[in-house]
PDB file of N, CA and C in Angstrom:
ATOM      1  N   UNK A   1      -7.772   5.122  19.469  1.00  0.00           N
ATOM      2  CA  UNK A   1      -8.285   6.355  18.922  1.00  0.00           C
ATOM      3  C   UNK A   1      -9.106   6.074  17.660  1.00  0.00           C
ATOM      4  N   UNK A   2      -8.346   5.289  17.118  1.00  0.00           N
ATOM      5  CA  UNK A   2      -9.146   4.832  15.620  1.00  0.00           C
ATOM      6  C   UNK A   2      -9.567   3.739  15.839  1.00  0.00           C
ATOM      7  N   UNK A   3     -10.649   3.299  15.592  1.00  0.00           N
ATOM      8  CA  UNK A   3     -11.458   2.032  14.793  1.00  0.00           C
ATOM      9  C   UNK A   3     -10.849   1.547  13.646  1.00  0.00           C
ATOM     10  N   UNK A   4     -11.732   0.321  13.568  1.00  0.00           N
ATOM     11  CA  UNK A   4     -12.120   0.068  11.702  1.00  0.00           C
ATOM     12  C   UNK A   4     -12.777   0.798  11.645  1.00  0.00           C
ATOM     13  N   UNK A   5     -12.170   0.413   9.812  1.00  0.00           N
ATOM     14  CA  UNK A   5     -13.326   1.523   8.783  1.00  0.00           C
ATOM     15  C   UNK A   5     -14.357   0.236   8.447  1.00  0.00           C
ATOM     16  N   UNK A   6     -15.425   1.350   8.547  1.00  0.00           N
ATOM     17  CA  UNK A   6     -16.639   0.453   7.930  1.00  0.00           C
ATOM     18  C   UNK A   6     -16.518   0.600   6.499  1.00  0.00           C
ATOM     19  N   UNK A   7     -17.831  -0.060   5.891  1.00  0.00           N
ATOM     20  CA  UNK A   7     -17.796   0.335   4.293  1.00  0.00           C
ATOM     21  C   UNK A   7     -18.360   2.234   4.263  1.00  0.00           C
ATOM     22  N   UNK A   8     -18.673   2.583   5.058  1.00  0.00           N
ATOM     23  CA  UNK A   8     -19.324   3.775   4.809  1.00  0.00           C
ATOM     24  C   UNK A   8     -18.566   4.623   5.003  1.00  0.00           C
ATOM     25  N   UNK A   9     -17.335   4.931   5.786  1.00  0.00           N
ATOM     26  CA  UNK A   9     -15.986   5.230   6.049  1.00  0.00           C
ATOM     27  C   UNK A   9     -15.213   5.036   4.432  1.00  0.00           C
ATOM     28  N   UNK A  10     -14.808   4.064   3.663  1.00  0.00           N
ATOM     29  CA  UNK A  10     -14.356   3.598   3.234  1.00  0.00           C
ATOM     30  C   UNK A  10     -14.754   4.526   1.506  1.00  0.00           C
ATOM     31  N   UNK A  11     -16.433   4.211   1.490  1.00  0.00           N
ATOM     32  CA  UNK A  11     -17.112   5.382   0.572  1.00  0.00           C
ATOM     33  C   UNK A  11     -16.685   6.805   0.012  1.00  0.00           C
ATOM     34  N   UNK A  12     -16.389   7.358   1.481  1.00  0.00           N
ATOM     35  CA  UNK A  12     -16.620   8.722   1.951  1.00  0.00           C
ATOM     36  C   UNK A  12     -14.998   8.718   1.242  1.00  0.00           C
ATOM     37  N   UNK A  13     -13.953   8.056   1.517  1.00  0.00           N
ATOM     38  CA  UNK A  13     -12.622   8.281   1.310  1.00  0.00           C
ATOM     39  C   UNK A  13     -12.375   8.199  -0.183  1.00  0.00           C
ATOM     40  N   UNK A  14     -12.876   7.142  -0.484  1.00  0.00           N
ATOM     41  CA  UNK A  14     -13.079   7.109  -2.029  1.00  0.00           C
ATOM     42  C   UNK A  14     -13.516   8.226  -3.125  1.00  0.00           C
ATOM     43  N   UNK A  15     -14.928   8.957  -2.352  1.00  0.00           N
ATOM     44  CA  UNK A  15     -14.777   9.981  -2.847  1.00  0.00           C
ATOM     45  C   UNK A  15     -14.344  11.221  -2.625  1.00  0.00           C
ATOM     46  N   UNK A  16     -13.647  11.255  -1.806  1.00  0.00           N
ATOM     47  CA  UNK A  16     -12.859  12.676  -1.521  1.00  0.00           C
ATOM     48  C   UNK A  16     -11.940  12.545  -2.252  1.00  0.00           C
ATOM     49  N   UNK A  17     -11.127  11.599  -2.472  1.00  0.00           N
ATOM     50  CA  UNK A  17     -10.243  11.416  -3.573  1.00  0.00           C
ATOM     51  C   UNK A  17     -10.649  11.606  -4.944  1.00  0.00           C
ATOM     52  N   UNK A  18     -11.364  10.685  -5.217  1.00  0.00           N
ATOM     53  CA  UNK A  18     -12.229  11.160  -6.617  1.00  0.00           C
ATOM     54  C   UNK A  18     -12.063  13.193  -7.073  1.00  0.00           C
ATOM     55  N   UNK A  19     -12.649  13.666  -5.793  1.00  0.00           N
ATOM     56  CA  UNK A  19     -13.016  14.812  -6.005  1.00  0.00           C
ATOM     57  C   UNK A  19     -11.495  15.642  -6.181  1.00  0.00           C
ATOM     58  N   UNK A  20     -10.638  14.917  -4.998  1.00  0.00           N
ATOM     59  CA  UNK A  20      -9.278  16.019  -5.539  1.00  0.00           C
ATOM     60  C   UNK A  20      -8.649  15.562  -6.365  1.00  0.00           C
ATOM     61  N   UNK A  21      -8.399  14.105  -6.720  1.00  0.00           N
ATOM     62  CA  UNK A  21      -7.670  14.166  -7.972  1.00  0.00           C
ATOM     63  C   UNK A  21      -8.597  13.926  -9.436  1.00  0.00           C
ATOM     64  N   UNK A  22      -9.747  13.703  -9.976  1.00  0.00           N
ATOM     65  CA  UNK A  22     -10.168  13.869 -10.525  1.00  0.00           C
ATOM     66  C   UNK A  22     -10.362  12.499 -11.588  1.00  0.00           C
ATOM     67  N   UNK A  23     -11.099  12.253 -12.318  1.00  0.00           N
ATOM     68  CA  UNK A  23     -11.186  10.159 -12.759  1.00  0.00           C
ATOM     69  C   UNK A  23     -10.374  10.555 -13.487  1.00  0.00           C
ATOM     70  N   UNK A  24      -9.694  11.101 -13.915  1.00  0.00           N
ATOM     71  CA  UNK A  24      -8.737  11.026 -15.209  1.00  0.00           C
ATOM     72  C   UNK A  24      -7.100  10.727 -14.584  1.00  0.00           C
ATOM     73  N   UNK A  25      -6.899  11.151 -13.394  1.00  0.00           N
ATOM     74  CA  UNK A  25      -5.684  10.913 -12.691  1.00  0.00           C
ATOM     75  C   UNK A  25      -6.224   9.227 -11.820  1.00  0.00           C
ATOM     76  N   UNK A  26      -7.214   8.839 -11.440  1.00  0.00           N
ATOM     77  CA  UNK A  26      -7.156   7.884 -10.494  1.00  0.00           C
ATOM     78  C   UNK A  26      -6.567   6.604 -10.944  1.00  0.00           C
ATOM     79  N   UNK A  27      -6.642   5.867 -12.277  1.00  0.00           N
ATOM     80  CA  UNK A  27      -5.278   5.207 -12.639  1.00  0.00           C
ATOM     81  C   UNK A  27      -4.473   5.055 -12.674  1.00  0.00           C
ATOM     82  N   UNK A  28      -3.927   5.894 -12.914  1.00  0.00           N
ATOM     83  CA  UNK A  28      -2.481   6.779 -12.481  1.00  0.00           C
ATOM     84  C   UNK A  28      -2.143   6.554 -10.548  1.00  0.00           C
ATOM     85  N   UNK A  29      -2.773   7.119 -10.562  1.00  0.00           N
ATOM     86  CA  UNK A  29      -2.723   7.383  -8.902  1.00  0.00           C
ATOM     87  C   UNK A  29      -2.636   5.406  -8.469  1.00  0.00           C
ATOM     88  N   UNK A  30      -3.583   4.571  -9.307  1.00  0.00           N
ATOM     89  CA  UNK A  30      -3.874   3.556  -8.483  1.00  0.00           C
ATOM     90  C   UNK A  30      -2.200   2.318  -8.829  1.00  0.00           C
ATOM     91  N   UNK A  31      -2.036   2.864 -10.377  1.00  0.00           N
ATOM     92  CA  UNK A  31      -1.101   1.833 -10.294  1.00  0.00           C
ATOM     93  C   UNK A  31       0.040   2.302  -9.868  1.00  0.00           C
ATOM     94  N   UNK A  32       0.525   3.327  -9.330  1.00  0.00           N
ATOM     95  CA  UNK A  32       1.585   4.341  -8.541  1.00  0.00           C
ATOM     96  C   UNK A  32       1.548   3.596  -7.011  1.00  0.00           C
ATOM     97  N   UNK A  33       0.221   3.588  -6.673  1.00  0.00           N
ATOM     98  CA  UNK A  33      -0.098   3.007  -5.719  1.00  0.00           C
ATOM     99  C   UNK A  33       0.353   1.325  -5.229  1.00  0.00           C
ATOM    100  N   UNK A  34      -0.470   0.609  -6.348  1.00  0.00           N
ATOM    101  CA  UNK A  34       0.245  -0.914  -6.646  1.00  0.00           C
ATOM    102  C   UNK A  34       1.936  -1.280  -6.575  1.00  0.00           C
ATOM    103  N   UNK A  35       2.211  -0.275  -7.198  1.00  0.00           N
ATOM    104  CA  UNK A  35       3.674  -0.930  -7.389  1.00  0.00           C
ATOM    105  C   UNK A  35       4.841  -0.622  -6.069  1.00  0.00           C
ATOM    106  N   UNK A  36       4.445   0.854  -5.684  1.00  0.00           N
ATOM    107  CA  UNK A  36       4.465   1.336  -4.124  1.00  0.00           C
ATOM    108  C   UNK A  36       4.014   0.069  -3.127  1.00  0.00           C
ATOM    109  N   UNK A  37       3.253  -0.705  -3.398  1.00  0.00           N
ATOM    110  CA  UNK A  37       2.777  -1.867  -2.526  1.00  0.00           C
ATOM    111  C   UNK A  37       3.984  -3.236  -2.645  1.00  0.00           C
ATOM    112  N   UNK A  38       3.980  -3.430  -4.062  1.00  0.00           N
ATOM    113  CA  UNK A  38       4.889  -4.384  -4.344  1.00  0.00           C
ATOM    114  C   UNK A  38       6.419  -4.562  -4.106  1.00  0.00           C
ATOM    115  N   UNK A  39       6.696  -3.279  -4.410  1.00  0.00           N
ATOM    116  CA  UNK A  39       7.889  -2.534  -4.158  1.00  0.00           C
ATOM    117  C   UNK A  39       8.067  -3.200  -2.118  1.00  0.00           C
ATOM    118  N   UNK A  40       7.279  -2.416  -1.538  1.00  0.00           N
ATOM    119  CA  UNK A  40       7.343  -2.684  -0.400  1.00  0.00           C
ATOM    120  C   UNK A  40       7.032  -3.889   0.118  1.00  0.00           C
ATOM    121  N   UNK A  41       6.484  -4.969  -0.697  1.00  0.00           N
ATOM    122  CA  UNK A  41       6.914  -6.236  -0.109  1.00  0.00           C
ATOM    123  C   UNK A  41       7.674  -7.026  -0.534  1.00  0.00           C
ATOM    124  N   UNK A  42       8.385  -6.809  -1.687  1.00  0.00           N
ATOM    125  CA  UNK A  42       9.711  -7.302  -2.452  1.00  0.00           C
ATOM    126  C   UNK A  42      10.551  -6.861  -1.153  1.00  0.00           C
ATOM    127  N   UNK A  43      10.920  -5.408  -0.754  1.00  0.00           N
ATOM    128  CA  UNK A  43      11.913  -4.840   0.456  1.00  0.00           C
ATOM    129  C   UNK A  43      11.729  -5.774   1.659  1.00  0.00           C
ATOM    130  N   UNK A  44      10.569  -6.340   2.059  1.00  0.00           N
ATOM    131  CA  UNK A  44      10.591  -6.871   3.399  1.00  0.00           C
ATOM    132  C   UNK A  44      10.954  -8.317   2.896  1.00  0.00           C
ATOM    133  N   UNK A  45      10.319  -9.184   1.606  1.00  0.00           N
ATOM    134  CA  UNK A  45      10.742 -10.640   1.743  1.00  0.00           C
ATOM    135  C   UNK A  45      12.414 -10.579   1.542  1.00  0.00           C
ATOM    136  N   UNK A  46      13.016  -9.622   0.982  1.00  0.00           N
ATOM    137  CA  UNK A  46      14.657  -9.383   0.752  1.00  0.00           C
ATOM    138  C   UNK A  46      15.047  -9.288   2.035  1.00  0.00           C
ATOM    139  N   UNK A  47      14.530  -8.646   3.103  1.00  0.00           N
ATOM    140  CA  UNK A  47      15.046  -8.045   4.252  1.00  0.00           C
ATOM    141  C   UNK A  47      15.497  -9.433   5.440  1.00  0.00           C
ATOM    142  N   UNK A  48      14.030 -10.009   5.109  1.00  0.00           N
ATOM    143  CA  UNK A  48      13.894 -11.375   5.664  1.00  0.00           C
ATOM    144  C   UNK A  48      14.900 -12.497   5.193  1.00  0.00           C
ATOM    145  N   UNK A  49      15.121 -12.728   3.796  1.00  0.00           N
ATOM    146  CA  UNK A  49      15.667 -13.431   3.482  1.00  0.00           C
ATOM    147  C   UNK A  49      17.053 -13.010   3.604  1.00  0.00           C
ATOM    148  N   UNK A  50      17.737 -11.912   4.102  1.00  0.00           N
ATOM    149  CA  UNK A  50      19.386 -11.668   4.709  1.00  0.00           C
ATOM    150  C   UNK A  50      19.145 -12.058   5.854  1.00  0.00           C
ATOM    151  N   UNK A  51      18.323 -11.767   6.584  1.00  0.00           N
ATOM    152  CA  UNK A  51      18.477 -12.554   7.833  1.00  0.00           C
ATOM    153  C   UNK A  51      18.230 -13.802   8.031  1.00  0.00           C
ATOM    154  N   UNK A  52      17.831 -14.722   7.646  1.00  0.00           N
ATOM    155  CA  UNK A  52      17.247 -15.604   7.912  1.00  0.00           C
ATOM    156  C   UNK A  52      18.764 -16.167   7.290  1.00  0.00           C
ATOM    157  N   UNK A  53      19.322 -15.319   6.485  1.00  0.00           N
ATOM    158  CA  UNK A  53      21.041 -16.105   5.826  1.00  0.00           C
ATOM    159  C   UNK A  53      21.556 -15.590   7.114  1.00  0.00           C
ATOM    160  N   UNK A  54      21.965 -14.920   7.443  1.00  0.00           N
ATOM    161  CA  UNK A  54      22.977 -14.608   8.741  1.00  0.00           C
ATOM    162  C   UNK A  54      22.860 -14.940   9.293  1.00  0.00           C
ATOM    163  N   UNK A  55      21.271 -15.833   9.964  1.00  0.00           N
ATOM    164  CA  UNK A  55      21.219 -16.823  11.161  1.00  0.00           C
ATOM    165  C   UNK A  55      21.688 -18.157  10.860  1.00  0.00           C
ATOM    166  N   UNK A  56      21.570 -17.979   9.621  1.00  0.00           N
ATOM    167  CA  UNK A  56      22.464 -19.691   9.034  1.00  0.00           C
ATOM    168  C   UNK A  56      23.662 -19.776   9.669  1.00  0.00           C
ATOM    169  N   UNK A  57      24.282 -18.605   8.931  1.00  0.00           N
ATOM    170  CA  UNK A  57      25.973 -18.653   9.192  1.00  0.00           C
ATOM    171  C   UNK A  57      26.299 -18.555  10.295  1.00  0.00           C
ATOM    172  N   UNK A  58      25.237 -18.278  11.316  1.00  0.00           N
ATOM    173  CA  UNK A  58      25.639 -18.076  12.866  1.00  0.00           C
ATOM    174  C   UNK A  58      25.848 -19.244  13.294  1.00  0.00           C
TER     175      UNK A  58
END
């Protein structure tokens, strides 16, 4: 159903955002964003690393 996004796709999203949250929130928004990222790959290398112990002990 979906494609890639091109860069022109990619534009368009950028500024629709711009427009609803406004440049004074998009920092905000971006490092909310970042740590939401980090957060979620700290959860998966943890997730990995219990299992990868329980296959030990198996």
């Amino acid at each position: 159903m979906f494609g890639k996004l091109g860069t022109t796709e990619i534009i368009v999203i950028l500024l629709i955002v711009l427009l609803i949250f406004g440049p004074t929130q998009l920092p905000k928004l971006s490092k909310m964003f970042g740590k939401s990222i980090k957060g979620f790959k700290d959860g998966l290398e943890e997730t990995s690393k219990e299992d990868k112990d329980d296959s030990d002990k198996a």
